[in-house]
C-alpha atoms as a PDB file:
ATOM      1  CA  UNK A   1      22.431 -20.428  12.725  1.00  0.00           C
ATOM      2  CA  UNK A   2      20.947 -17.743  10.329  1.00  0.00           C
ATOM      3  CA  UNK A   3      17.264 -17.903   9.316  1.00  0.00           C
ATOM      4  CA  UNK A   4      15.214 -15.818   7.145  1.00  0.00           C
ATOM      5  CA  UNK A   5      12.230 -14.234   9.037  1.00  0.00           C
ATOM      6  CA  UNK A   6       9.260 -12.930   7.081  1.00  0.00           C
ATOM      7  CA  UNK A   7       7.382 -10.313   9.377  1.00  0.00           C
ATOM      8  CA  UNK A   8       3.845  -8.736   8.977  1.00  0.00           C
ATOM      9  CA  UNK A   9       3.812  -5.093   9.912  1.00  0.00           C
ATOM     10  CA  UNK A  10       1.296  -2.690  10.516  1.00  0.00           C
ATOM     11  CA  UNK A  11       2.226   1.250  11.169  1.00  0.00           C
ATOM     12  CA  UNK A  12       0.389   4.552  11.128  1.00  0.00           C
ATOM     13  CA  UNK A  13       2.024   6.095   8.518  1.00  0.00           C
ATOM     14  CA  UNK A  14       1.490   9.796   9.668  1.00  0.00           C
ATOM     15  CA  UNK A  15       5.068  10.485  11.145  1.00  0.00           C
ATOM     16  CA  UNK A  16       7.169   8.520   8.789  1.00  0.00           C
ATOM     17  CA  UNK A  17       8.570  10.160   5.419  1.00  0.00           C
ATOM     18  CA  UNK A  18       7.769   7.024   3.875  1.00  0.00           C
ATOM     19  CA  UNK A  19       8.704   3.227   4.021  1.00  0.00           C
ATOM     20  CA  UNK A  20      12.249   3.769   2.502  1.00  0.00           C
ATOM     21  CA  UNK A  21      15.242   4.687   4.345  1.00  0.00           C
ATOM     22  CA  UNK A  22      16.300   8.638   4.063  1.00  0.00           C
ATOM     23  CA  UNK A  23      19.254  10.345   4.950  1.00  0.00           C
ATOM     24  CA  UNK A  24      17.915  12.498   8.420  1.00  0.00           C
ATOM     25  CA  UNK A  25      14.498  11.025   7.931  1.00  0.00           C
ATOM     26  CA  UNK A  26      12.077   8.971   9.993  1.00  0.00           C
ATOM     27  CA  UNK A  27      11.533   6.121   8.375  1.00  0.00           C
ATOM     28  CA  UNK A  28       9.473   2.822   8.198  1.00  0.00           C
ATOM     29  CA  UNK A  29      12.258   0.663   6.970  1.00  0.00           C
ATOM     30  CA  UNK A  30      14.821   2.686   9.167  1.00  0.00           C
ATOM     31  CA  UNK A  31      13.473   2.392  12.327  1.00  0.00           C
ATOM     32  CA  UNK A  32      12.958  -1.746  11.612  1.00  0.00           C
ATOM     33  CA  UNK A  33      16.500  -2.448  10.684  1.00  0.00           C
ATOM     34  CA  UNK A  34      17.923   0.031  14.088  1.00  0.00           C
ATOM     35  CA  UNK A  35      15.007  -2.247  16.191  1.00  0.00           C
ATOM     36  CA  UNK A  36      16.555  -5.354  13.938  1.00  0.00           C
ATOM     37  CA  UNK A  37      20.144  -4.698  14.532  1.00  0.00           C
ATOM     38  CA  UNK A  38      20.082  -3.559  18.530  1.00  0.00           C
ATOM     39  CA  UNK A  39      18.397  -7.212  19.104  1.00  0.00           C
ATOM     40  CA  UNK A  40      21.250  -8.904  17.467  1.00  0.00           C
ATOM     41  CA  UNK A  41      23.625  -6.761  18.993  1.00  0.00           C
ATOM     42  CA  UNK A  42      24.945  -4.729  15.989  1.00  0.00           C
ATOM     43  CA  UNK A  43      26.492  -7.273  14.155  1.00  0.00           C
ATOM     44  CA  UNK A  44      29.319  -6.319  11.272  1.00  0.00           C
ATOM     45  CA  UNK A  45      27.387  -6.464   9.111  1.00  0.00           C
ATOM     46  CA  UNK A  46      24.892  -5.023   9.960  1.00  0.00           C
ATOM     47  CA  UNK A  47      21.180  -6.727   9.455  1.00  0.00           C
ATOM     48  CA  UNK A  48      18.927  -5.508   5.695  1.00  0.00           C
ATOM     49  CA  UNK A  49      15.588  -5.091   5.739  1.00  0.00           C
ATOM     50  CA  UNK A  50      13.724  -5.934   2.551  1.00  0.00           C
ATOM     51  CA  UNK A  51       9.937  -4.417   2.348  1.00  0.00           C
ATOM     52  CA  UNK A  52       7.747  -5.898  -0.371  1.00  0.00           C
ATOM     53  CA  UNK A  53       7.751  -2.208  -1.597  1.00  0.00           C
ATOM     54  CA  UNK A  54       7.740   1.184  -0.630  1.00  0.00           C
ATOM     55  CA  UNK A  55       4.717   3.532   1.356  1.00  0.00           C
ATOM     56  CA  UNK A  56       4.626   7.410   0.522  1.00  0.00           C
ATOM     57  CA  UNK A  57       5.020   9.459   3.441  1.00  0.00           C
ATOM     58  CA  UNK A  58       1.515   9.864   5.354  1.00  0.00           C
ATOM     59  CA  UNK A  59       0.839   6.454   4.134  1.00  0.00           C
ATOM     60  CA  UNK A  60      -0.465   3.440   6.335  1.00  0.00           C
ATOM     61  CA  UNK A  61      -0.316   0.094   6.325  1.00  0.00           C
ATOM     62  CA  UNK A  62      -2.454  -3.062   7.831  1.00  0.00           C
ATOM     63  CA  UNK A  63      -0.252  -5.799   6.274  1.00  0.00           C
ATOM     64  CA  UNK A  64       2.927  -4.529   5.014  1.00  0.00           C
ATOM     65  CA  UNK A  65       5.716  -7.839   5.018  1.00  0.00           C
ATOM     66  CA  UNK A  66       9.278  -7.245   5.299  1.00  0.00           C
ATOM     67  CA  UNK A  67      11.775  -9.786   5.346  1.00  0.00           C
ATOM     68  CA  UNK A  68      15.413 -10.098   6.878  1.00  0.00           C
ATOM     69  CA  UNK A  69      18.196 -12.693   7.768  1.00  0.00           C
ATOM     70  CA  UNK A  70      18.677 -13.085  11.850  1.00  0.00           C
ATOM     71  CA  UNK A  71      22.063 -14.336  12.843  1.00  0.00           C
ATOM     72  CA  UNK A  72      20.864 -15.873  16.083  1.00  0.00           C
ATOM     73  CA  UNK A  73      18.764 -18.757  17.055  1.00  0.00           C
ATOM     74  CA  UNK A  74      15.094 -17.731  18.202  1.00  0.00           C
ATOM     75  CA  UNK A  75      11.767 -18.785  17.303  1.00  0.00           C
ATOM     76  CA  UNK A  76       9.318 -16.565  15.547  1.00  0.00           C
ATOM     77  CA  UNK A  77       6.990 -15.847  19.418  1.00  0.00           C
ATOM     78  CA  UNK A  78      10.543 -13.953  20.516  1.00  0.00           C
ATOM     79  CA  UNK A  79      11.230 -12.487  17.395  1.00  0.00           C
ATOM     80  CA  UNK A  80       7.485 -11.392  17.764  1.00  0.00           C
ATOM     81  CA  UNK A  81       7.387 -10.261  21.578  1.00  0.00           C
ATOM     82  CA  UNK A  82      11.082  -8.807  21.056  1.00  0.00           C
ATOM     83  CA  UNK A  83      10.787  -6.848  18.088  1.00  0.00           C
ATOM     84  CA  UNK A  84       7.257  -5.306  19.189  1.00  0.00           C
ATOM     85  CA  UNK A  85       8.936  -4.551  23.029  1.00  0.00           C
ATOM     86  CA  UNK A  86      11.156  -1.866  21.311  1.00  0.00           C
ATOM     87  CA  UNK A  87       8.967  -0.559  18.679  1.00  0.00           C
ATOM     88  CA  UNK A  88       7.753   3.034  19.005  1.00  0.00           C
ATOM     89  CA  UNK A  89       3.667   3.021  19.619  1.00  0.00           C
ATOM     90  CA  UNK A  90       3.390   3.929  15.470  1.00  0.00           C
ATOM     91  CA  UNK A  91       4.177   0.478  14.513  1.00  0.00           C
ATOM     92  CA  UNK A  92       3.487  -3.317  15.318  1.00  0.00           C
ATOM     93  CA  UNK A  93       4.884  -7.094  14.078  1.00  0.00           C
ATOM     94  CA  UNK A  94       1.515  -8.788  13.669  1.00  0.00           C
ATOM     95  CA  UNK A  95       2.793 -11.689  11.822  1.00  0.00           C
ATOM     96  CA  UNK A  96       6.461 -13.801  12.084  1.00  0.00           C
ATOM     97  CA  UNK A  97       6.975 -16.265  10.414  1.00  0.00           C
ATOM     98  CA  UNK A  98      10.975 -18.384   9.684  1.00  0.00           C
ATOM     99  CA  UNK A  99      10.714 -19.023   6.129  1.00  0.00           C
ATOM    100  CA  UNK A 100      13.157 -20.439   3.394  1.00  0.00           C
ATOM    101  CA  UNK A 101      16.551 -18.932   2.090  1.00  0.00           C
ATOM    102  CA  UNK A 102      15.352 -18.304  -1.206  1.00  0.00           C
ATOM    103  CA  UNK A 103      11.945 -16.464   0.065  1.00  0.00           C
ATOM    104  CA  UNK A 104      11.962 -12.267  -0.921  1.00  0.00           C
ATOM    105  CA  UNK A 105       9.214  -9.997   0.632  1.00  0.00           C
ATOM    106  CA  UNK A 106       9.691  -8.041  -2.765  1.00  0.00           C
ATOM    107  CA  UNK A 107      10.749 -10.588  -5.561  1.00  0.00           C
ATOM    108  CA  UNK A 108       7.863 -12.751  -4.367  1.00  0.00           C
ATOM    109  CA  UNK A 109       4.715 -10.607  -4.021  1.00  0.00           C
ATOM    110  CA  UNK A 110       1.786 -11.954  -6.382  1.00  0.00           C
ATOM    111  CA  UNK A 111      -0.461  -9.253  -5.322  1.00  0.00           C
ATOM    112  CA  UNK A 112      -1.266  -6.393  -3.034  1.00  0.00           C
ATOM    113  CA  UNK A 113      -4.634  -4.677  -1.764  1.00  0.00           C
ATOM    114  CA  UNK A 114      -5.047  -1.018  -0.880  1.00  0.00           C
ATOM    115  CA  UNK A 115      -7.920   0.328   0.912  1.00  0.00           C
ATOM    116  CA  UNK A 116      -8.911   3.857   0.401  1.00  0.00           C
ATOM    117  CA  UNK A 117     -10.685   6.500   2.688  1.00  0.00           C
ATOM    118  CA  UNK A 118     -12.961   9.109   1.752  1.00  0.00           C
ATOM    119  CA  UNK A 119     -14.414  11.011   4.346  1.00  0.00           C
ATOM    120  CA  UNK A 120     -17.377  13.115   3.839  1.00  0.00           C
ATOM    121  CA  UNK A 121     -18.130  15.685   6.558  1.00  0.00           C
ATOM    122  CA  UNK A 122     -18.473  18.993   5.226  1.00  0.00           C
ATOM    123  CA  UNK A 123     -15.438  20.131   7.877  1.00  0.00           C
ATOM    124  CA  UNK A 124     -12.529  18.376   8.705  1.00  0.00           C
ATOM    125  CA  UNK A 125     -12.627  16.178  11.676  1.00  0.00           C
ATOM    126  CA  UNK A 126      -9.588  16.548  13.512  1.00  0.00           C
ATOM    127  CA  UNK A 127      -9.818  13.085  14.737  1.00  0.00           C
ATOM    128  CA  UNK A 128      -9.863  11.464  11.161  1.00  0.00           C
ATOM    129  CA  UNK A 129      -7.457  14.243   9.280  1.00  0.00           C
ATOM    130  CA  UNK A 130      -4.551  12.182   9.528  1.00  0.00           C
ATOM    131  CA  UNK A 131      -6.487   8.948   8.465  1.00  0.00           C
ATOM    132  CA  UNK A 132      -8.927   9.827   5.760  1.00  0.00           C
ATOM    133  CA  UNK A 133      -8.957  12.039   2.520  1.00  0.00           C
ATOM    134  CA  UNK A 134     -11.611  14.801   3.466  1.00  0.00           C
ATOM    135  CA  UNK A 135     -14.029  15.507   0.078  1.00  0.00           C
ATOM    136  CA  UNK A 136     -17.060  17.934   1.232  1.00  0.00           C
ATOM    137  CA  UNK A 137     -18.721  17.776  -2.449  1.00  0.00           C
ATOM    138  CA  UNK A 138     -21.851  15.412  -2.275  1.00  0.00           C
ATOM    139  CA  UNK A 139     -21.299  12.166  -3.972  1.00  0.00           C
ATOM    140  CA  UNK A 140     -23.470   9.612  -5.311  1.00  0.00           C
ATOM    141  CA  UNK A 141     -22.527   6.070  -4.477  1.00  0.00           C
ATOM    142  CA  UNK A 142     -23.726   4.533  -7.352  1.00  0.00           C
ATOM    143  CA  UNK A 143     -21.788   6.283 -10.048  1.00  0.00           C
ATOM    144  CA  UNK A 144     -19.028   5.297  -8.366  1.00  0.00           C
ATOM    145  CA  UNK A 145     -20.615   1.097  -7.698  1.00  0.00           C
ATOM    146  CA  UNK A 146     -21.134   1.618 -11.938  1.00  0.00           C
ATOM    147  CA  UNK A 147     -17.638   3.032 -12.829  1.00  0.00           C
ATOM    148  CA  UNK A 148     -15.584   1.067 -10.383  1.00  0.00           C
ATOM    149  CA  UNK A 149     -15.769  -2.356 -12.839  1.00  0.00           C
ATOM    150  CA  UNK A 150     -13.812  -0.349 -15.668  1.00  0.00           C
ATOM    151  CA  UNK A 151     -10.638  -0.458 -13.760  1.00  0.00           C
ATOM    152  CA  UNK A 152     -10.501  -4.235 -13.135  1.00  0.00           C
ATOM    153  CA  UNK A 153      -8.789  -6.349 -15.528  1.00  0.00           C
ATOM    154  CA  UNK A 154      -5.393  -5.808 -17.306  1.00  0.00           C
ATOM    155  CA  UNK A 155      -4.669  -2.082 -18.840  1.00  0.00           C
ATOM    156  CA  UNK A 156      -2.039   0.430 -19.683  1.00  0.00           C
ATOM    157  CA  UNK A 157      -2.388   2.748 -16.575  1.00  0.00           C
ATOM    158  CA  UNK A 158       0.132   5.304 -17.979  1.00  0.00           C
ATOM    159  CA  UNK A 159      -3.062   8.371 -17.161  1.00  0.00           C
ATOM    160  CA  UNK A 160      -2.568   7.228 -13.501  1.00  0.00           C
ATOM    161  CA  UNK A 161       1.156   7.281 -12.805  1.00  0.00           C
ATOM    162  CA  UNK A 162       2.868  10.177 -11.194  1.00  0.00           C
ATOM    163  CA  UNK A 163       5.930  11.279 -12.439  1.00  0.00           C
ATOM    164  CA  UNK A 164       8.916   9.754 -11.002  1.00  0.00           C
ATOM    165  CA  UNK A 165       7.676   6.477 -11.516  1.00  0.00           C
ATOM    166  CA  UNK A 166      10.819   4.078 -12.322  1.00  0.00           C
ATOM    167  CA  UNK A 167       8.516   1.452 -13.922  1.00  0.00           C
ATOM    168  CA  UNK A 168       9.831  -0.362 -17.223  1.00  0.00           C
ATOM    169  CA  UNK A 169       5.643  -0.338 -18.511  1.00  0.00           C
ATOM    170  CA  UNK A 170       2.628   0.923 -17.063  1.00  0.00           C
ATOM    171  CA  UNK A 171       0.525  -2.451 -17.728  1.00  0.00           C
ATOM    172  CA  UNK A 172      -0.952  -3.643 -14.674  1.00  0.00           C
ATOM    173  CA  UNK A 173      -3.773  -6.013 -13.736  1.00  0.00           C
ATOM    174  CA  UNK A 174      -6.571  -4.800 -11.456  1.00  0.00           C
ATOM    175  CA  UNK A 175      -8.171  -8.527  -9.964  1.00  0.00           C
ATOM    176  CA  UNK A 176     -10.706  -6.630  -7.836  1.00  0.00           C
ATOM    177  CA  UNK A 177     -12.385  -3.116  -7.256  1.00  0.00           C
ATOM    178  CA  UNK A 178     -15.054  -2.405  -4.989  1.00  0.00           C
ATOM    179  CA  UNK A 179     -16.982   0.311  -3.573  1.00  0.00           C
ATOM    180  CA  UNK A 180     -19.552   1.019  -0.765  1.00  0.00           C
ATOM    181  CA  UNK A 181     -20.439   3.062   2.141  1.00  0.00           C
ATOM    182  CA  UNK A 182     -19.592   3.333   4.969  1.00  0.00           C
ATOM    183  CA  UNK A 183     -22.622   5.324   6.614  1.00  0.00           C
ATOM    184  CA  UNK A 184     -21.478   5.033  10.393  1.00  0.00           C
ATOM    185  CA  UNK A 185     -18.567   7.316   9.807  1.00  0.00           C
ATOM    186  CA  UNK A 186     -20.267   8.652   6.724  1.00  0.00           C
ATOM    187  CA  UNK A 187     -16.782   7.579   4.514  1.00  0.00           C
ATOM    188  CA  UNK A 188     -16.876   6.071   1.140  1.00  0.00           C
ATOM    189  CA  UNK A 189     -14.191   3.092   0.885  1.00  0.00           C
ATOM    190  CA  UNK A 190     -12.580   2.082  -2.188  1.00  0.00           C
ATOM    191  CA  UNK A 191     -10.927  -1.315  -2.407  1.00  0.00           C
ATOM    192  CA  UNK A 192      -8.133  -2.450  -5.002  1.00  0.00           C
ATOM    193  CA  UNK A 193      -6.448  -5.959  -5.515  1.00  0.00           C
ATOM    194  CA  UNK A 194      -4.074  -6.406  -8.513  1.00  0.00           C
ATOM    195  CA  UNK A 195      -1.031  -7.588  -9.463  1.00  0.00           C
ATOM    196  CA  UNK A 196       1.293  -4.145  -9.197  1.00  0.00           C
ATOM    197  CA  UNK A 197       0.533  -0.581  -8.395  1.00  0.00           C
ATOM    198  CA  UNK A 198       2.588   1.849  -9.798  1.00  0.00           C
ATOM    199  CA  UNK A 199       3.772   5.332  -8.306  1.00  0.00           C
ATOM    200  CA  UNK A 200       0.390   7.412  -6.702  1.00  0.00           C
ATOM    201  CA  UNK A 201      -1.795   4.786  -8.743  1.00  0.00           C
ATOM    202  CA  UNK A 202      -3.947   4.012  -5.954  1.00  0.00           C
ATOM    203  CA  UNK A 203      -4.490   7.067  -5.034  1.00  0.00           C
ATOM    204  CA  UNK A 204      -5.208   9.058  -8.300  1.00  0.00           C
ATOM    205  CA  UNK A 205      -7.785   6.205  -9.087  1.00  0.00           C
ATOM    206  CA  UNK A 206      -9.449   7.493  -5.972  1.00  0.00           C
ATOM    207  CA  UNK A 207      -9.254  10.912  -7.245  1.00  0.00           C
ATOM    208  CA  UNK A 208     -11.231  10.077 -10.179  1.00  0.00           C
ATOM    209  CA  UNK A 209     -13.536   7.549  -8.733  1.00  0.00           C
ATOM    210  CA  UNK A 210     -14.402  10.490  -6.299  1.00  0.00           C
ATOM    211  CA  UNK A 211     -15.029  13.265  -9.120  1.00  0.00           C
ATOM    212  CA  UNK A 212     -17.191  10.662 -10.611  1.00  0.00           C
ATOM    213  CA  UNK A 213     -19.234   9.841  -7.824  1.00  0.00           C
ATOM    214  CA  UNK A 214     -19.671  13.869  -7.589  1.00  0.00           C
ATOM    215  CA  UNK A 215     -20.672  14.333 -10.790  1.00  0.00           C
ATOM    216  CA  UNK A 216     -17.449  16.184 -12.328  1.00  0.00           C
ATOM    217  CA  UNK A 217     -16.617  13.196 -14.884  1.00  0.00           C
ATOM    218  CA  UNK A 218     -18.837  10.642 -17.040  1.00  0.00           C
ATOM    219  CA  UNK A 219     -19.355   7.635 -15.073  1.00  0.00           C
ATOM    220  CA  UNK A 220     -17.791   6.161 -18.942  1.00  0.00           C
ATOM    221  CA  UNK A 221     -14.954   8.798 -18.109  1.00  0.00           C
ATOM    222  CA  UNK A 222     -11.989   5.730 -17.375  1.00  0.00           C
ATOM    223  CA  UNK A 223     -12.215   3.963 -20.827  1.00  0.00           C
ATOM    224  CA  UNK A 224     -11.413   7.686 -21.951  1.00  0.00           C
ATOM    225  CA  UNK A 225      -8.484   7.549 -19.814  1.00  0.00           C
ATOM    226  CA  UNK A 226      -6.714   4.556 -20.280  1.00  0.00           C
ATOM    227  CA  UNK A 227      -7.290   5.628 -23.856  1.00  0.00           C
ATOM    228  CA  UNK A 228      -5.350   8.995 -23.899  1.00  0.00           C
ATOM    229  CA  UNK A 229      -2.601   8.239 -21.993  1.00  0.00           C
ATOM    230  CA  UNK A 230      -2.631  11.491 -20.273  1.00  0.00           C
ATOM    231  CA  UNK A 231      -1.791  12.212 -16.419  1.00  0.00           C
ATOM    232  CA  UNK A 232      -2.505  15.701 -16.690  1.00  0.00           C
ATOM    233  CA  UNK A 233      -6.398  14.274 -17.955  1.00  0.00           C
ATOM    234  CA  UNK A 234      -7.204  12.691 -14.501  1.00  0.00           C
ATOM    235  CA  UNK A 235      -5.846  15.407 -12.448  1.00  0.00           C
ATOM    236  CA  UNK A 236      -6.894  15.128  -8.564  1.00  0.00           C
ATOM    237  CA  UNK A 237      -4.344  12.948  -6.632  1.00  0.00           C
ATOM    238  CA  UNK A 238      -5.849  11.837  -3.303  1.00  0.00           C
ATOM    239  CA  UNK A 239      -4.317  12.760   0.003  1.00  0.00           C
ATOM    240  CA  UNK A 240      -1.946   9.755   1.104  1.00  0.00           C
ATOM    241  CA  UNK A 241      -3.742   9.956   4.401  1.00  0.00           C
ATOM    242  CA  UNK A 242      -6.437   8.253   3.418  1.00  0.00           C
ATOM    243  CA  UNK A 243      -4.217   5.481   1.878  1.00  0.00           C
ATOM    244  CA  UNK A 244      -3.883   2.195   3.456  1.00  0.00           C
ATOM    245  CA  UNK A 245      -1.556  -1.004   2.432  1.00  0.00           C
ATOM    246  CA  UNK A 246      -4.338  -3.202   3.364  1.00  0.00           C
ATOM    247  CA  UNK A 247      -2.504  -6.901   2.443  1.00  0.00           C
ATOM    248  CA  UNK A 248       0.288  -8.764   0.700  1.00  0.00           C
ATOM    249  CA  UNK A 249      -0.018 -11.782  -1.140  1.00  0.00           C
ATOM    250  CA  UNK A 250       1.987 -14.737  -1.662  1.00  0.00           C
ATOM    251  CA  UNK A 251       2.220 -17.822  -3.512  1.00  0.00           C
ATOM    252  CA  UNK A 252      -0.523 -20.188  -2.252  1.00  0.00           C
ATOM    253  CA  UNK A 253      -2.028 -16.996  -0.878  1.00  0.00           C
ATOM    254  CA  UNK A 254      -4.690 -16.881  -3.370  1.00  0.00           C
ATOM    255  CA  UNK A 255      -4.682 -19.617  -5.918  1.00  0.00           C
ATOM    256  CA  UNK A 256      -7.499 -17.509  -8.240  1.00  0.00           C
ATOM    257  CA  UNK A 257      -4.360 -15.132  -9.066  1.00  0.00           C
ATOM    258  CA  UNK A 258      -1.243 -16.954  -8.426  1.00  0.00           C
ATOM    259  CA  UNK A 259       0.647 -14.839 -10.782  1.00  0.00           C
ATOM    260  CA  UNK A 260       3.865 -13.357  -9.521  1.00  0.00           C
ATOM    261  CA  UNK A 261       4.750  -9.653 -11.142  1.00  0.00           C
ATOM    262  CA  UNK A 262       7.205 -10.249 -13.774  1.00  0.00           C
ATOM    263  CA  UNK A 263      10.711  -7.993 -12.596  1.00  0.00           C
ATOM    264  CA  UNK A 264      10.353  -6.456 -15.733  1.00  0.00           C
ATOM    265  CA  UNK A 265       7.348  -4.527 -14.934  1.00  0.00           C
ATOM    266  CA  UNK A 266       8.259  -3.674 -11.757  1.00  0.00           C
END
């Protein structure tokens, strides 16, 4: 009997070349589907994975969901304890869950939040360099608490898309963005819930939250941007080391936003 798993995943994204599969690359979603297959034997054919979207390379994740069809009986503790016994030590199933046929990890999603990590030493700490973006400058938290509320609501986003981006619009709605410090490991953490991200998004918001907070923009200087339209006008793009996919949501995940993304906009 076939069912439908949906599985929470967590990895450090610092060896992978991304979530997507790549011809000679390591791979989020390429490693999964060879851990995925080898438990069901290598069936003909063989098992797809299906992420609820893709992770740069150098990109982590807390609560990235992936779904896939499993041509054996088993419930979701041995998917769980089986998948995570041939894992390599860079990623872990944290959540399984047998859902129905018509569920997608992709088609579904209603929203996603990032998490973003800025750390402030004036040197690089070798222990955080593969799980922070490193910014040296001083930076005042409150410009940043002030201009952080500009991004939230729905806006054309098209001055913080990288190029490449496949998306039919650059509209997106931002539900949440916070801000605050994080004076223990002397890191500033940004914080974004919305409906859709688009290509780099995430991380050139950071870039210009960041300049902001060390005085190299207005703390106004976002209403210019989604004004002009430009992605040359808010320049920095944040290391993807300091990026993390922080959760997925789901219908009756959060009934304040219940919205799924239209597949037009994705």
């Amino acid at each position: 009997m076939v069912a439908r798993f949906k599985i929470g995943l967590a990895y450090d994204g610092t060896k992978f070349a991304g979530f997507q599969k790549q011809p000679n690359q390591r791979t989020v979603e390429g490693v999964l589907t060879q851990v995925v297959n080898k438990m069901a034997k290598n069936p003909d054919p063989a098992i797809a994975v299906y992420g609820s979207g893709r992770t740069d390379a150098g990109v982590h994740a807390l609560g990235q969901v992936v779904h896939f069809d499993f041509p054996f009986q088993i419930n979701e503790v041995g998917m769980l304890k089986g998948i995570n016994s041939m894992l390599p030590l860079d990623m872990e199933v944290t959540d399984v869950k047998i859902v129905p046929d018509d569920f997608h990890a992709r088609y579904d999603v209603s929203g996603k939040r990032y998490q973003y990590r800025f750390d402030l030493s004036e040197f690089i700490n070798p222990f955080k360099r593969f799980y922070t973006g490193h910014w040296r400058f001083p930076v005042d938290i409150d410009k940043i608490k002030q201009a952080i509320p500009d991004l939230v609501g729905e806006h054309d986003f098209s001055s913080f898309v990288a190029s490449g981006s496949t998306a039919k619009t650059n509209v997106r709605t931002i539900y949440e963005a916070t801000c605050y410090l994080n004076e223990e490991q002397n890191e500033v953490v940004l914080e974004f819930y919305g409906n859709g991200f688009l290509y780099n998004m995430v991380r050139i918001m950071s870039g210009v939250l960041i300049e902001i907070g060390s005085g190299r923009r207005p703390v106004d200087d976002i209403k210019r941007l989604f004004k002009v339209k430009n992605r040359n006008q808010a320049r920095l793009t944040a290391p993807a080391s300091g990026l993390y996919l922080k959760r997925v949501y789901y219908e009756g995940d959060d009934p304040k936003h219940p919205t799924k993304l239209p597949v037009k906009q994705r």
